[in-house]
Structures are given as C-alpha cells and as structure tokens.
Protein backbone atom coordinates (compact mmCIF):
# COMPACT_ATOMS: atom_id res chain seq x y z
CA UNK A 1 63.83 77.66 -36.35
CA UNK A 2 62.50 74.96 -38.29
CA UNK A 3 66.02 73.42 -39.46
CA UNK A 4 67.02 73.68 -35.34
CA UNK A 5 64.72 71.37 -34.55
CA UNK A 6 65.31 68.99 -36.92
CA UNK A 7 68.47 68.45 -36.56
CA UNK A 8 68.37 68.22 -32.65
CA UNK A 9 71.73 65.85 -32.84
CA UNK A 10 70.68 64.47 -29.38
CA UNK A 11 67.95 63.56 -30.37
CA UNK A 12 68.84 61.01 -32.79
CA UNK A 13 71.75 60.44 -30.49
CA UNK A 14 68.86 58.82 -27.61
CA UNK A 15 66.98 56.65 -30.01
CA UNK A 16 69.52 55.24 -32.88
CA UNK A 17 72.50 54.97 -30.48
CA UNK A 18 70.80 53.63 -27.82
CA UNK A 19 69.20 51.22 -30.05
CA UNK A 20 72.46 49.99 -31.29
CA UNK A 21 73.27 49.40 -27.87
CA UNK A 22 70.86 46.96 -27.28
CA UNK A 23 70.55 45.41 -30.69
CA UNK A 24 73.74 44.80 -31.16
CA UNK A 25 75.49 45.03 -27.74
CA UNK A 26 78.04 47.84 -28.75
CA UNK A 27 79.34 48.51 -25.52
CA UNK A 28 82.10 51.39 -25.37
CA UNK A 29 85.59 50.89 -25.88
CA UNK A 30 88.49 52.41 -23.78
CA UNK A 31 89.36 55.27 -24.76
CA UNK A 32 93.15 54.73 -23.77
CA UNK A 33 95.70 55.04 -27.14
CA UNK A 34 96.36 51.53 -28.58
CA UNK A 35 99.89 50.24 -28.64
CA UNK A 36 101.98 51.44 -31.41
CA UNK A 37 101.94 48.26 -33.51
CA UNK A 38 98.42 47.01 -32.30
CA UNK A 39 96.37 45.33 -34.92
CA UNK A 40 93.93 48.55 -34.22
CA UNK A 41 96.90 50.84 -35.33
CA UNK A 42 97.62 49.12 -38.29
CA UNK A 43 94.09 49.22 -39.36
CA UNK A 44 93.55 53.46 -38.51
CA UNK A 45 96.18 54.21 -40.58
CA UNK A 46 94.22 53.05 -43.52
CA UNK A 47 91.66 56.09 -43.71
CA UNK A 48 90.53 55.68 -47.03
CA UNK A 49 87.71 53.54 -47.08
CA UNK A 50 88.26 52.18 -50.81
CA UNK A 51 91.66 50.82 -49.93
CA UNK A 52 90.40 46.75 -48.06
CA UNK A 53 92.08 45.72 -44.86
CA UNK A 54 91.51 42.39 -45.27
CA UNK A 55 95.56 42.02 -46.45
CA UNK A 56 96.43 44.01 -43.00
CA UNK A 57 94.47 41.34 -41.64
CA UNK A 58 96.06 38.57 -43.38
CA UNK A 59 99.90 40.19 -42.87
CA UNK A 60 98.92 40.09 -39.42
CA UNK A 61 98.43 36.76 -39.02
CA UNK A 62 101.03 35.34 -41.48
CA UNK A 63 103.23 37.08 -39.35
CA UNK A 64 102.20 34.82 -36.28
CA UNK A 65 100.61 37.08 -34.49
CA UNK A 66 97.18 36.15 -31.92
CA UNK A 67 94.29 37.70 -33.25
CA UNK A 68 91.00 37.04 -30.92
CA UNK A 69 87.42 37.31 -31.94
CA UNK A 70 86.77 39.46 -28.91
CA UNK A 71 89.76 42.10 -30.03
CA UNK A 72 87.76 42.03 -33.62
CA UNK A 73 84.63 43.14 -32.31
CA UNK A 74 85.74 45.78 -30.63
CA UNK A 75 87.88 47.16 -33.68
CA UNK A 76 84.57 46.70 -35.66
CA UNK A 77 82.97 48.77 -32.89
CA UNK A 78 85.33 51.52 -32.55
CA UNK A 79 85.49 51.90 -36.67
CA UNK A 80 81.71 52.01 -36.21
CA UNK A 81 82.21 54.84 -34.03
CA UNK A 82 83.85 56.84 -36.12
CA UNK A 83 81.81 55.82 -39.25
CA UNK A 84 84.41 53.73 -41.26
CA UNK A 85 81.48 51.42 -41.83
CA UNK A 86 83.48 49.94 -45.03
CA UNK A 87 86.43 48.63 -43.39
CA UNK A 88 84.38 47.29 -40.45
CA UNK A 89 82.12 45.55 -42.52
CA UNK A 90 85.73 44.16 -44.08
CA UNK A 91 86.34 43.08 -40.66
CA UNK A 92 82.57 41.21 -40.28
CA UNK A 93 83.38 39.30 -43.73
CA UNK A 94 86.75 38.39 -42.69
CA UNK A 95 85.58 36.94 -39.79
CA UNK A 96 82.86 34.45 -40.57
CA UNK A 97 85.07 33.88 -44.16
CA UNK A 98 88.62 33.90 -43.48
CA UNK A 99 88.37 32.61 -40.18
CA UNK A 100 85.60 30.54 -40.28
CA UNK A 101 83.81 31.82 -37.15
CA UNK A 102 80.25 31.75 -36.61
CA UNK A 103 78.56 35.04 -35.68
CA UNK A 104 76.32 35.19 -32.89
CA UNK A 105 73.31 36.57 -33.23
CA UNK A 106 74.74 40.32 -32.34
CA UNK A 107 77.42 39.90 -34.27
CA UNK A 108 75.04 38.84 -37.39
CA UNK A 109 72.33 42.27 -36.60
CA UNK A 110 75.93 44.18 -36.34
CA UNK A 111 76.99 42.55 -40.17
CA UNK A 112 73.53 43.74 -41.28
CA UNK A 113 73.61 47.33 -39.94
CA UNK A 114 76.67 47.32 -41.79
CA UNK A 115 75.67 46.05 -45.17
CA UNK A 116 72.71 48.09 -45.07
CA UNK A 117 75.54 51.17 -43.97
CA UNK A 118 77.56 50.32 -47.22
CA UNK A 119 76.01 48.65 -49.96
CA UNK A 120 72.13 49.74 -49.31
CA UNK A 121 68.38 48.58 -47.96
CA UNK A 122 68.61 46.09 -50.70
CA UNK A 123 71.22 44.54 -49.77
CA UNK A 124 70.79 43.91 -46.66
CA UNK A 125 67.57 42.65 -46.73
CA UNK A 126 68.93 39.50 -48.71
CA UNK A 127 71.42 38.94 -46.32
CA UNK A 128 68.48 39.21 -43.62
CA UNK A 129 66.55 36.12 -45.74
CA UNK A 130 69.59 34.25 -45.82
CA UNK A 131 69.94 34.49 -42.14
CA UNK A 132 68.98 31.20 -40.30
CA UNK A 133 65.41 31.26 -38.98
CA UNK A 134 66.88 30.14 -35.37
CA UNK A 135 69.22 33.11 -35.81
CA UNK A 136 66.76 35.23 -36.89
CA UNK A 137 65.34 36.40 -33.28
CA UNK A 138 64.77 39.90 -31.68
CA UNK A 139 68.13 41.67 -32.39
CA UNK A 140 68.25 40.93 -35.68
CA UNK A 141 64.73 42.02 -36.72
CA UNK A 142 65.44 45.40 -34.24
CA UNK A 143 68.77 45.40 -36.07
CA UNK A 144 66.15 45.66 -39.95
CA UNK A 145 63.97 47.56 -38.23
CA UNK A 146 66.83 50.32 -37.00
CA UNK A 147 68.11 50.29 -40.60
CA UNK A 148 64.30 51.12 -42.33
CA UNK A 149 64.04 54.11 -39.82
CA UNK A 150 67.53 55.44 -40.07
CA UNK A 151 66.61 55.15 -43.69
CA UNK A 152 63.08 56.66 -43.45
CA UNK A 153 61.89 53.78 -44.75
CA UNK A 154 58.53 53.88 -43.78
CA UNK A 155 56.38 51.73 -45.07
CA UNK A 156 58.74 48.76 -44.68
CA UNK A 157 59.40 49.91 -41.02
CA UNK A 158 55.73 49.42 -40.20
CA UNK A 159 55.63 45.93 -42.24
CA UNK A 160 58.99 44.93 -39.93
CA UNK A 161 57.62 46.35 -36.88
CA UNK A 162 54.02 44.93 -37.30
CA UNK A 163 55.80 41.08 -37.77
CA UNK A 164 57.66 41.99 -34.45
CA UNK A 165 54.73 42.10 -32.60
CA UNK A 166 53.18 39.25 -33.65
CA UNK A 167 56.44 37.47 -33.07
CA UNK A 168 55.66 38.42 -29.56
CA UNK A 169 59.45 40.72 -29.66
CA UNK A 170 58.24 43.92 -28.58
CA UNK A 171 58.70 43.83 -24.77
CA UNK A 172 59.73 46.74 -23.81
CA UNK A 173 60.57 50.80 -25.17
CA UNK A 174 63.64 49.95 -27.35
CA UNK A 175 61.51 49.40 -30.62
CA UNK A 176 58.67 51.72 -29.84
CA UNK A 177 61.30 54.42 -29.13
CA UNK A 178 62.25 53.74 -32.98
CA UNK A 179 59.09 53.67 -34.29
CA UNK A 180 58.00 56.57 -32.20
CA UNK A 181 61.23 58.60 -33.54
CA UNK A 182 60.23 57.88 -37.29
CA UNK A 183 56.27 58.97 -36.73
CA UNK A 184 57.67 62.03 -34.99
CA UNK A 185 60.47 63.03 -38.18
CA UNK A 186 57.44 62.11 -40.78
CA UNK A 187 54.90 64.05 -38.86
CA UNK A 188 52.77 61.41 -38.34
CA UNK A 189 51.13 62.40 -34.94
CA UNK A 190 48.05 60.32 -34.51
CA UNK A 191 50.02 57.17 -35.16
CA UNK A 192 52.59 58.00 -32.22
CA UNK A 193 49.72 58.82 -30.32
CA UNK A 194 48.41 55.28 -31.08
CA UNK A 195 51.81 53.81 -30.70
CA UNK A 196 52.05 55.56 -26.70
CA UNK A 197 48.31 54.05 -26.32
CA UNK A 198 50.05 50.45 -27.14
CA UNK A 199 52.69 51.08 -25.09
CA UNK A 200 50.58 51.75 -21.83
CA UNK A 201 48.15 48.84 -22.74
CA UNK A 202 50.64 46.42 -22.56
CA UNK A 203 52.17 48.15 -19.99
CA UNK A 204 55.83 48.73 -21.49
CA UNK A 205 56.77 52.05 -19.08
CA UNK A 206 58.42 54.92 -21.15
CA UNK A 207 61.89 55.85 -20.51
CA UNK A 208 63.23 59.34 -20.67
CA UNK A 209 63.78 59.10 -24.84
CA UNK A 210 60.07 57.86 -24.89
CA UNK A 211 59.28 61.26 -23.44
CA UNK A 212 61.99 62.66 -25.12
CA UNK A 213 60.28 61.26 -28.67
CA UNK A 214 57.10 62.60 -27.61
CA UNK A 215 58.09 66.19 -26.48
CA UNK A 216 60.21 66.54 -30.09
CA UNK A 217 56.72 65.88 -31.94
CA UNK A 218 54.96 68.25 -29.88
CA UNK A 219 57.87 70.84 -30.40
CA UNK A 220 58.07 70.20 -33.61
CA UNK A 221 54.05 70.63 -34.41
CA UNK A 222 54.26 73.59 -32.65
CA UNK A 223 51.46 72.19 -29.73
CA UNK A 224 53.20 74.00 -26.95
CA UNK A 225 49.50 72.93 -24.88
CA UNK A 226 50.50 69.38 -25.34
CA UNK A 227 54.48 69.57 -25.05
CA UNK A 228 53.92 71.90 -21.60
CA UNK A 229 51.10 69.28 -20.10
CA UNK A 230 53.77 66.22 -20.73
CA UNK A 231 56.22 68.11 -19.39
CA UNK A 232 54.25 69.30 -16.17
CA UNK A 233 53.57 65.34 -15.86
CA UNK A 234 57.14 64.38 -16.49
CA UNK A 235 58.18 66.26 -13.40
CA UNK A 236 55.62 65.25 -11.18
CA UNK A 237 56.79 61.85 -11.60
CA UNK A 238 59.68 60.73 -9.47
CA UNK A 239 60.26 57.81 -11.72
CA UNK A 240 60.53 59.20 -14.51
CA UNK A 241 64.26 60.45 -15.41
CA UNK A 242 64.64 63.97 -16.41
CA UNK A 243 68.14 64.88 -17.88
CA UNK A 244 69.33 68.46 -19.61
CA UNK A 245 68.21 67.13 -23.26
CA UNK A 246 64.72 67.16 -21.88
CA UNK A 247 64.44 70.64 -21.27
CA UNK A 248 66.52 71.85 -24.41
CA UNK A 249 63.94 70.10 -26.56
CA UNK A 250 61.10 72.15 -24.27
CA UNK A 251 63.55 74.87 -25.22
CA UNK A 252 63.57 74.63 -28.84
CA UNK A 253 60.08 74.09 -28.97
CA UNK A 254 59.67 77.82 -27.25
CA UNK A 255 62.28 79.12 -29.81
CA UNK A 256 60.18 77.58 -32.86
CA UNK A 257 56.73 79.42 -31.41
CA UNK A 258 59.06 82.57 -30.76
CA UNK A 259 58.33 82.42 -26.76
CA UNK A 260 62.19 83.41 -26.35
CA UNK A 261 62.25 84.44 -23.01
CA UNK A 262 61.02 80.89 -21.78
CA UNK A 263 63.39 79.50 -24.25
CA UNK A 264 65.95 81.15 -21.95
CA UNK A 265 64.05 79.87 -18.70
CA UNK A 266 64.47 76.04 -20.08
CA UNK A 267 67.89 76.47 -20.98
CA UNK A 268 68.68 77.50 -17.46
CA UNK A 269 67.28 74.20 -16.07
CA UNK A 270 68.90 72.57 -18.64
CA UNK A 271 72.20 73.70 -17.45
CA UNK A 272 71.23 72.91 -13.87
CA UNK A 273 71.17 69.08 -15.02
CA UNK A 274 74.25 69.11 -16.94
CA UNK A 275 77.24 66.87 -15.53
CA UNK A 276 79.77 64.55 -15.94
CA UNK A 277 80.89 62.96 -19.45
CA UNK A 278 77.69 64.95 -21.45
CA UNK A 279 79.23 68.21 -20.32
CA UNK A 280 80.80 68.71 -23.88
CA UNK A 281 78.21 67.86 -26.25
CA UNK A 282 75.63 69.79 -23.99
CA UNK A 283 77.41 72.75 -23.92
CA UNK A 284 77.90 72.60 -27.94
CA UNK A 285 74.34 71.82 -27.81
CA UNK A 286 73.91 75.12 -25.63
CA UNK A 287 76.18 77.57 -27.72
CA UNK A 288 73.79 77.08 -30.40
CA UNK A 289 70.96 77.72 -28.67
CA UNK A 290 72.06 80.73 -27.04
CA UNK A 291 73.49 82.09 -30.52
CA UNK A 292 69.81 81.62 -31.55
CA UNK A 293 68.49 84.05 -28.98
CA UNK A 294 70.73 86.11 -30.19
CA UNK A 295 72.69 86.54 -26.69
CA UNK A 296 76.33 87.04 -26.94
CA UNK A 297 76.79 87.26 -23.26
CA UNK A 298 76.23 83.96 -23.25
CA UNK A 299 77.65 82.62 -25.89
CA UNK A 300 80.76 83.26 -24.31
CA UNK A 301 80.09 82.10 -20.83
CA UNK A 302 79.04 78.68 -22.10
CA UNK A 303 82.60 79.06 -23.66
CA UNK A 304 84.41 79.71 -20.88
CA UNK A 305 82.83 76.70 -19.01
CA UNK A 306 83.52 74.04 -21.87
CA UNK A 307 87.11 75.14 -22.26
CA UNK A 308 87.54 74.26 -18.62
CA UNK A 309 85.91 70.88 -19.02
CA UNK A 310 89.17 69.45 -19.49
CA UNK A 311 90.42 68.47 -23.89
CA UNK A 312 89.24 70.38 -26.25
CA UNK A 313 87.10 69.28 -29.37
CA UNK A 314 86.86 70.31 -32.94
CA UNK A 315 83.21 69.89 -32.58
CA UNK A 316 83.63 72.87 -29.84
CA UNK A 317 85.34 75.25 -32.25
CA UNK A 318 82.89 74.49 -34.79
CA UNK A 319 79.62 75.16 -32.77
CA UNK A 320 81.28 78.28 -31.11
CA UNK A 321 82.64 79.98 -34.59
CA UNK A 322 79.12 78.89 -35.76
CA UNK A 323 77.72 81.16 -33.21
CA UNK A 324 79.76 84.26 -33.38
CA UNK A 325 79.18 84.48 -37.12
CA UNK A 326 75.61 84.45 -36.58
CA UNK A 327 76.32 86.90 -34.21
CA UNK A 328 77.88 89.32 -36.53
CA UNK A 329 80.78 88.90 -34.41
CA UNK A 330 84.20 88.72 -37.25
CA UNK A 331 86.54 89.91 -34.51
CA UNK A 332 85.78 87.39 -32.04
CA UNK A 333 85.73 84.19 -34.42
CA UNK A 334 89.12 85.59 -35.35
CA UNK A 335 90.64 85.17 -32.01
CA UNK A 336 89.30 81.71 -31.49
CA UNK A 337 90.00 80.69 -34.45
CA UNK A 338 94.10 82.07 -33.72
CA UNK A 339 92.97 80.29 -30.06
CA UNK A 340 91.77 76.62 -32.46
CA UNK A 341 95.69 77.24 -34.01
CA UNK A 342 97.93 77.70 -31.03
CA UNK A 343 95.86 74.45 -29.51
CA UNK A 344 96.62 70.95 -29.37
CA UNK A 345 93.59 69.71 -31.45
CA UNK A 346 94.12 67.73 -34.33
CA UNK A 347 93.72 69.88 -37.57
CA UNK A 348 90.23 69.84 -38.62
CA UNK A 349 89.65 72.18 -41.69
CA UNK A 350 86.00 72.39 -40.92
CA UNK A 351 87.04 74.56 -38.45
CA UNK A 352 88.47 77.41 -40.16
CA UNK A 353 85.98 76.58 -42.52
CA UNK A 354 83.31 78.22 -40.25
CA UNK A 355 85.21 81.79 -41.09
CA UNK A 356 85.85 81.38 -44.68
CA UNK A 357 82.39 80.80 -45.25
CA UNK A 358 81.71 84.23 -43.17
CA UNK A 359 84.43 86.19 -44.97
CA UNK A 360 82.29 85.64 -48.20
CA UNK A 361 79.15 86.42 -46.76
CA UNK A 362 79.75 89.73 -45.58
CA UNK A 363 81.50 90.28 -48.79
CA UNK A 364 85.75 90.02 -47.57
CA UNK A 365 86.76 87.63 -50.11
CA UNK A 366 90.17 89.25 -49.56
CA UNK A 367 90.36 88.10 -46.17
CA UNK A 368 89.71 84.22 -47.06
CA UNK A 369 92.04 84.59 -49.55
CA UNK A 370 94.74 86.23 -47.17
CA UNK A 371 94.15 83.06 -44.73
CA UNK A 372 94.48 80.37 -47.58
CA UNK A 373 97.73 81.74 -48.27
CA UNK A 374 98.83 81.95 -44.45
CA UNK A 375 97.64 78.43 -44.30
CA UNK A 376 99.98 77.23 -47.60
CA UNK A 377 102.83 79.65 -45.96
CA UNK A 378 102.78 77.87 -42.70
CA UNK A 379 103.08 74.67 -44.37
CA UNK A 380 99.83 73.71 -43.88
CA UNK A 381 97.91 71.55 -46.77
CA UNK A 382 94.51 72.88 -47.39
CA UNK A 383 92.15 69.85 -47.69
CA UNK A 384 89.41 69.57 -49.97
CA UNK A 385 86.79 71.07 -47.42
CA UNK A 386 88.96 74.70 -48.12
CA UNK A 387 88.88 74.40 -51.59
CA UNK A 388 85.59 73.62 -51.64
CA UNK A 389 84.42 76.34 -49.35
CA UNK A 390 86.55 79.27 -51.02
CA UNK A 391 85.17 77.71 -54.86
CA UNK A 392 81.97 77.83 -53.86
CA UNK A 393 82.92 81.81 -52.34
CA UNK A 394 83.97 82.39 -55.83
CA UNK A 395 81.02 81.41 -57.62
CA UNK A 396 78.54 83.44 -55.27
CA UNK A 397 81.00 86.32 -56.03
CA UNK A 398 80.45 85.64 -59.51
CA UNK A 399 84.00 85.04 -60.19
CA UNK A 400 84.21 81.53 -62.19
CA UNK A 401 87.28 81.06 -63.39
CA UNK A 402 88.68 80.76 -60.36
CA UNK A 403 85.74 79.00 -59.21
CA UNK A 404 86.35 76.58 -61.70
CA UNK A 405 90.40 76.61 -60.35
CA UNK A 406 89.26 75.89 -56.76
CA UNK A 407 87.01 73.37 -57.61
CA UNK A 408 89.64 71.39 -59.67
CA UNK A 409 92.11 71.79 -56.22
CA UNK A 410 88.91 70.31 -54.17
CA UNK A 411 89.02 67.59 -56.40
CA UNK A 412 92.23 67.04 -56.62
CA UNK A 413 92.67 67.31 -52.96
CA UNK A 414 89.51 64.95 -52.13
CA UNK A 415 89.37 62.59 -49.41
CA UNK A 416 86.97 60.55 -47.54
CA UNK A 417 83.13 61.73 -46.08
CA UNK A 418 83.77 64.64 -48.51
CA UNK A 419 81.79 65.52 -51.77
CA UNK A 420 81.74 68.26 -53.43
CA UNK A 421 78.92 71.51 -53.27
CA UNK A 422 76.86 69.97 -56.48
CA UNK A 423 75.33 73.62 -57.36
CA UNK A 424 79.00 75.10 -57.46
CA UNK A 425 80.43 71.93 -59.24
CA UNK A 426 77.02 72.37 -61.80
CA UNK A 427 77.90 76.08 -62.35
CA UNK A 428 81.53 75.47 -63.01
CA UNK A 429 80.47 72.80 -65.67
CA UNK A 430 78.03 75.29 -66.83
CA UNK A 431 80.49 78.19 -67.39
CA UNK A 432 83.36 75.40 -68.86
CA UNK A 433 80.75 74.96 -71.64
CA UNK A 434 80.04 77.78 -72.17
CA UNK A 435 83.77 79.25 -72.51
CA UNK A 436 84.05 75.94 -74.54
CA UNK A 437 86.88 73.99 -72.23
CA UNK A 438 86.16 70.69 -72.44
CA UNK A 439 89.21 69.59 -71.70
CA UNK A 440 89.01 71.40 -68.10
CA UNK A 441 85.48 70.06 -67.75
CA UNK A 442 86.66 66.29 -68.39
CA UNK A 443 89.33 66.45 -66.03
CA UNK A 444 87.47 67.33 -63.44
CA UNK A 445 84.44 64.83 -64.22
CA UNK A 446 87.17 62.02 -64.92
CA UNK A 447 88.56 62.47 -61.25
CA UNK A 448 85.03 62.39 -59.83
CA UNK A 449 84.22 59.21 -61.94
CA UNK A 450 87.47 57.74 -60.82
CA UNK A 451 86.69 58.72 -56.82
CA UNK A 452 83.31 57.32 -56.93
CA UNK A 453 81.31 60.77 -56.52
CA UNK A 454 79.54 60.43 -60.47
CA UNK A 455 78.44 57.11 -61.97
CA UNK A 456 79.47 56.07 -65.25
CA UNK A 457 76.25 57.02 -66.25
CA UNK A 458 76.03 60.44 -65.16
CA UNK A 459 80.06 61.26 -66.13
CA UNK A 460 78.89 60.14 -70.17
CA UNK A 461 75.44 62.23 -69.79
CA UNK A 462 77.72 65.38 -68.44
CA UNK A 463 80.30 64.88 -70.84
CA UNK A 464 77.98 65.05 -73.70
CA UNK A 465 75.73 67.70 -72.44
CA UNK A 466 78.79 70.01 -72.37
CA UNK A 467 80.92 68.69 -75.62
CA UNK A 468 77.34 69.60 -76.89
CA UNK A 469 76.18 66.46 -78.06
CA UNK A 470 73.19 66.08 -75.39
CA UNK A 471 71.55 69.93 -76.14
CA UNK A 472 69.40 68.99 -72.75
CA UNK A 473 70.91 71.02 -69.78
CA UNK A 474 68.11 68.77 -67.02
CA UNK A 475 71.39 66.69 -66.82
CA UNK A 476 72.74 69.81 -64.36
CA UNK A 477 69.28 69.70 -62.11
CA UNK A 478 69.98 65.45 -61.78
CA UNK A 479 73.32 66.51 -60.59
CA UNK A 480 72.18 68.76 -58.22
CA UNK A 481 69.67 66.72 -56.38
CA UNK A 482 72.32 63.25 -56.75
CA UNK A 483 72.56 61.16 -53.52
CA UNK A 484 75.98 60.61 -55.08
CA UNK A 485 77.10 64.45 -54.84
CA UNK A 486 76.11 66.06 -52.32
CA UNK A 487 77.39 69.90 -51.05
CA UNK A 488 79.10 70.95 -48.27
CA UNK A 489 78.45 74.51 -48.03
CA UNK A 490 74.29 74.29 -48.55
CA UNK A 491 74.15 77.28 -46.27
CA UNK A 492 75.52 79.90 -48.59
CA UNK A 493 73.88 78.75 -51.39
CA UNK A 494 70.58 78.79 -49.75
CA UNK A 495 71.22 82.22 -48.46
CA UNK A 496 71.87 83.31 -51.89
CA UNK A 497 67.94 82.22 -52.92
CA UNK A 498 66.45 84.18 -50.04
C-alpha cells in the first residue's frame, strides 16, 4: 500500500508538469500527424538517442529548406514529451550555435531543464552561472529549482528557493506547489506545514495541487484526522476546484489505513468527476485501484468504459493486465492480451510483458516460453524488454544457462530507456565465473560497455573479479545498486525475498 502511494503518477503529473508549464511556457502541441517529409519526421525517425540530429538539421537546411525558430520549439517540446531529452537538447544547442539565435528567457530555463535531464545537477548549474544576470529572472531560477526537486535535491532546493524569496519571485502557488511536493516525498511535515502558513500570510491562495500536495502528505503519514478535516474544508469551499485526482488521493489514503470500504466510497466520487480528455489516464488510474480492493467486478467495468473512450493506449493494456494478474485472473489477461494483438496499437512489448512475468510467478514457464515462440513464428521481433523478462524467469527458476542465453539476446537486442534487471545480469556473471566462461561473460560486459549501461570503470572491475584477478565479489553488490543499470522486472525479484 505503501509503494501505491508513492507512485501516485498524477500526482507528480499536477506539480512537475504544471510547473513546466509555467516555467518554461510548454504549451501543447497538435496532436495531428506531421507531413511525411516534415523536419519533425525526419527527426522521429532517429530513436536512438546516441545517434545527434544536428546533421538532419544541417541536411535540412543545405537543402534550402525554411526552418523557423517557432517550428524548433515546438519539436523541442514534443521530444520533451516523449522524453528524448538528448536530441532536444541537440535542438537547444543548435539553435543559439548554429543559428546564432538568442534564447529568451523560456527558451534558456527550457536549455537548463534539459542539461540538467542529460548531462546532470552539475552541469547545469554552470550553465545557470553563466546565464546573464538580466536573464537570470523568475523562470529560470523556477526552471533550477524544478530540476533540485525532480532530483530530490534537497538541501540545494531550499538554498534556491530561500534566494527566490528574497528576490521577491515567489508570487503565487507555482513554486510553493514544488517545494510543498518535495517536503511531502521526504516526509518532512512540519516544514510543509510552515510552508502553507507562508503561503496564507502573504496571501498566495492554494490551487487544487496545493490541496492536492497537502492531502498526499496526510495520506501518506497515515493522519486520516487531518487528510478528512482538509477535505471536509475543500468542499465547503466553492472556490476551491475539486477534480477526480482529489478524491483518489483521499482514496489511497483509506487503502493505506485499510478503511477499504471508504476507499470504494471515494472512488465513486472520483468517477462522478471524471470527463473529457483525463478520461484515459483516470480510468488507468482507477483499474489499479480497484485491482487493489481486490474487486474484479470492477476491474472490468472500468474496462469496458475506457475501451469506449474512443483509441486505445498501451498504457491501458498495461494497467488492466496489471490488474488481472493481481487478481489471479490467467484466463482473462489471456484474452486481452489476444484483444492488445488483433488491435491497432502500436507494438509495445511491455505489454505482453505483464503475462510473461505472471507465467513465471505461478510457476508456467512453459507457457512464456510457448508465447516467445508464437511471437518469433508470427514474425514478430522480441525486443529486449522480452528477453529480459523471460532471463530474469529463468534465473528465479534456477535455470542459468539459459538465463545467461536470454540475457545475452536482451543485450543484444537493447534499445533505448531500457537497462537491464542488474540482480539477474549479477547472477548470470556470477554463475559464468563460476562455470569458468569468460569469454561469455566478456561479451556480454563488452556490449554493455559499448551501449553505455557499465562505465569503463566498472566493465575492468567485473572483468577481473570474474577472470579471478579481483578475489572481491562487493563488485556484484556496486552493480546492483548502479544508477547506470538499473532492472526492469524489480517486482519478481522482490517477491522472491519475501
């Protein structure tokens, strides 16, 4: 109950995104296709993030072709949207280099989200001193101060936040909501309690992810006194704006204390408040929820009604197949996920993903193994998500060398936003050692190295500590707990420790 609400999605959703909003003035894009040889087009096709755009750029303009500042923000935006921070950063340089355009001061907070994004805190706090000091107003020190709390950068997010307000920039919620978010994820309750106190001093009024904020920490401290009293006060205000998020936080704070039957009451009001273009996430939001009370019923109602929402999303498949394996319910992932292949939604191996990972928890490795070969037979690729997911099947099931072969296809097979499980890639190095193939153990560390996923570093400490050189097996526990490698099937791995 804990894990659900951190990871309240919305919730970061209402501070970070709306902060970007006004920080950096990322207004929406249209979601209409580009044309087929738009500048846009040229640039998607490039999806790994280690291959630069700057020479589509260039091409493009060697080639005669108009290329407008405006059209380059909005590419930067929409890459931003879908997290190809690398290449829009590429875009941000290009910009102010290449074409020897000034960035507003927008454009500049967007360039230092970015940096910070790609190349670290650091870094981006030397590109914030470089900044010009008539530049350097209240986007750009909201822009630092979003990057130290998506960071959980505390301390420095107080020392930014504190030089705010004697710059005189805090005038209304947008920075407080930040703050407020980061006191609420570190548990530090008597300073947003403080913070609130500012905030009515000075008068700054509290918008809905103010209350939001403040209904997550008392959810999350498990003061269901406090969160029900805000709440009570919330609604007797017609000012204030109540939306469906509000009452699934009240909800998840009733699921934490294990009051499930006003859980259910909340997500009923919820629903009540849920329209137009938040339909979808809400009712991903809500399959969740309703998995977690353990009601099947309606788990498939809250189906039915996002299927008739209109497209159908990955995201959708994913939270429903979640679900019905929590649910004990095999049978019924099965036909949505034959429901996810007949569909017109772009493949998305996380998807089937959500079975395979069920298949070896309740002990049917044959089955995962049946739909990996329907998969290759049909012509489909498996990605490195599936090879991941069935390696790390085979190490829980104790079978390693084909743990070991899985691992190497995962590898092999890798792509962008993925990494590898590190406890399944440490056992595999751990049993090549120990069977004394070094060989296999180098080719798979060499193709990490070469990816990005291990430093230099780390590939020579691994590569001794299984040739036997370094006797000191710690090297395996670094690997684990590396920012650099991180798993993608945690779940079954922690399941395996309870």
């Amino acid at each position: 109950m804990r894990n659900l609400l951190g990871s309240n999605p919305w919730f970061s959703y209402g501070v970070f995104r709306v902060s970007r909003v006004l920080f950096y003035s990322t207004e929406a894009l249209s979601s209409s296709s580009p044309p087929v040889d738009s500048l846009y087009d040229r640039i998607s096709r490039i999806g790994n993030p280690r291959v630069s755009i700057v020479p589509v750029l260039n091409q493009w303009v060697e080639q005669g072709r108009d290329v407008k500042q405006a059209q380059l923000q909005k590419i930067i935006r929409q890459l931003r949207k879908y997290r190809r921070f690398t290449h829009a950063l590429q875009i941000s340089e290009w910009i102010s280099i290449e074409r020897n355009h000034g960035l507003s001061s927008g454009d500049t907070a967007v360039h230092l989200d970015l940096i910070s994004k790609v190349h670290g805190l650091e870094q981006a706090e030397k590109y914030f001193d470089s900044i010009p000091d008539s530049l350097r107003g209240y986007q750009i020190h909201g822009a630092l101060l979003n990057c130290y709390a998506e960071k959980q950068s505390f301390d420095k997010a107080e020392v930014i936040f504190k030089e705010m307000r004697e710059l005189g920039f805090l005038k209304n919620s947008l920075s407080y909501n930040v703050m407020l978010s980061l006191y609420s994820q570190m548990s530090k309750h008597e300073k947003l309690a403080s913070l609130v106190q500012e905030m009515e001093a000075k008068g700054i009024k509290c918008d809905k992810f103010t209350f939001n904020i403040r209904l997550n920490a008392y959810a999350a401290n498990s003061d269901i006194e406090g969160m029900e009293k805000l709440l009570t006060s919330m609604e007797a205000d017609p000012l204030v704006d109540i939306d469906w998020n509000t009452y699934v936080i009240i909800a998840n704070g009733y699921l934490k204390a294990g009051q499930f039957e006003k859980a259910l009451t909340m997500l009923r009001r919820s629903e009540q408040l849920i329209g137009g273009k938040a339909r979808r996430f809400a009712y991903e939001q809500l399959l969740t929820l309703y998995a977690v009370l353990a009601n099947k019923d309606e788990v498939y109602r809250i189906w039915n009604l996002y299927k008739n929402i209109g497209r159908r999303y990955n995201s959708g498949y994913v939270c429903v197949l979640s679900s019905l394996v929590k649910l004990n319910d095999i049978d019924g992932a099965e036909k949505i996920l034959e429901e996810w292949e007949s569909g017109d939604t772009r493949l998305d191996f996380r998807v089937p993903c959500m079975l395979i990972r069920a298949y070896w928890k309740k002990g049917l490795p044959e089955k995962a193994e049946a739909y990996i070969k329907r998969l290759i037979e049909s012509g489909k690729k498996p990605d490195a998500r599936i090879w991941n997911c069935m390696s790390t099947g085979y190490y829980m099931d104790g079978q390693m060398a084909k743990a070991v072969e899985t691992m190497k296809k995962a590898v092999l097979a890798c792509e962008q936003q993925w990494k590898p499980n590190r406890f399944t890639l440490a056992a595999c190095l751990e049993y090549l050692k120990g069977e004394g193939n070094v060989e296999v153990a180098d080719e798979i560390l060499t193709l990490l190295r070469e990816q990005g996923f291990v430093s230099t570093g780390m590939y020579n400490r691994l590569q001794n500590y299984i040739s036997g050189e370094n006797p000191d097996s710690g090297v395996l526990d670094e690997l684990k707990n590396s920012d650099s490698v991180e798993e993608d099937d945690l779940a079954i791995n922690r399941e395996r420790h309870m």
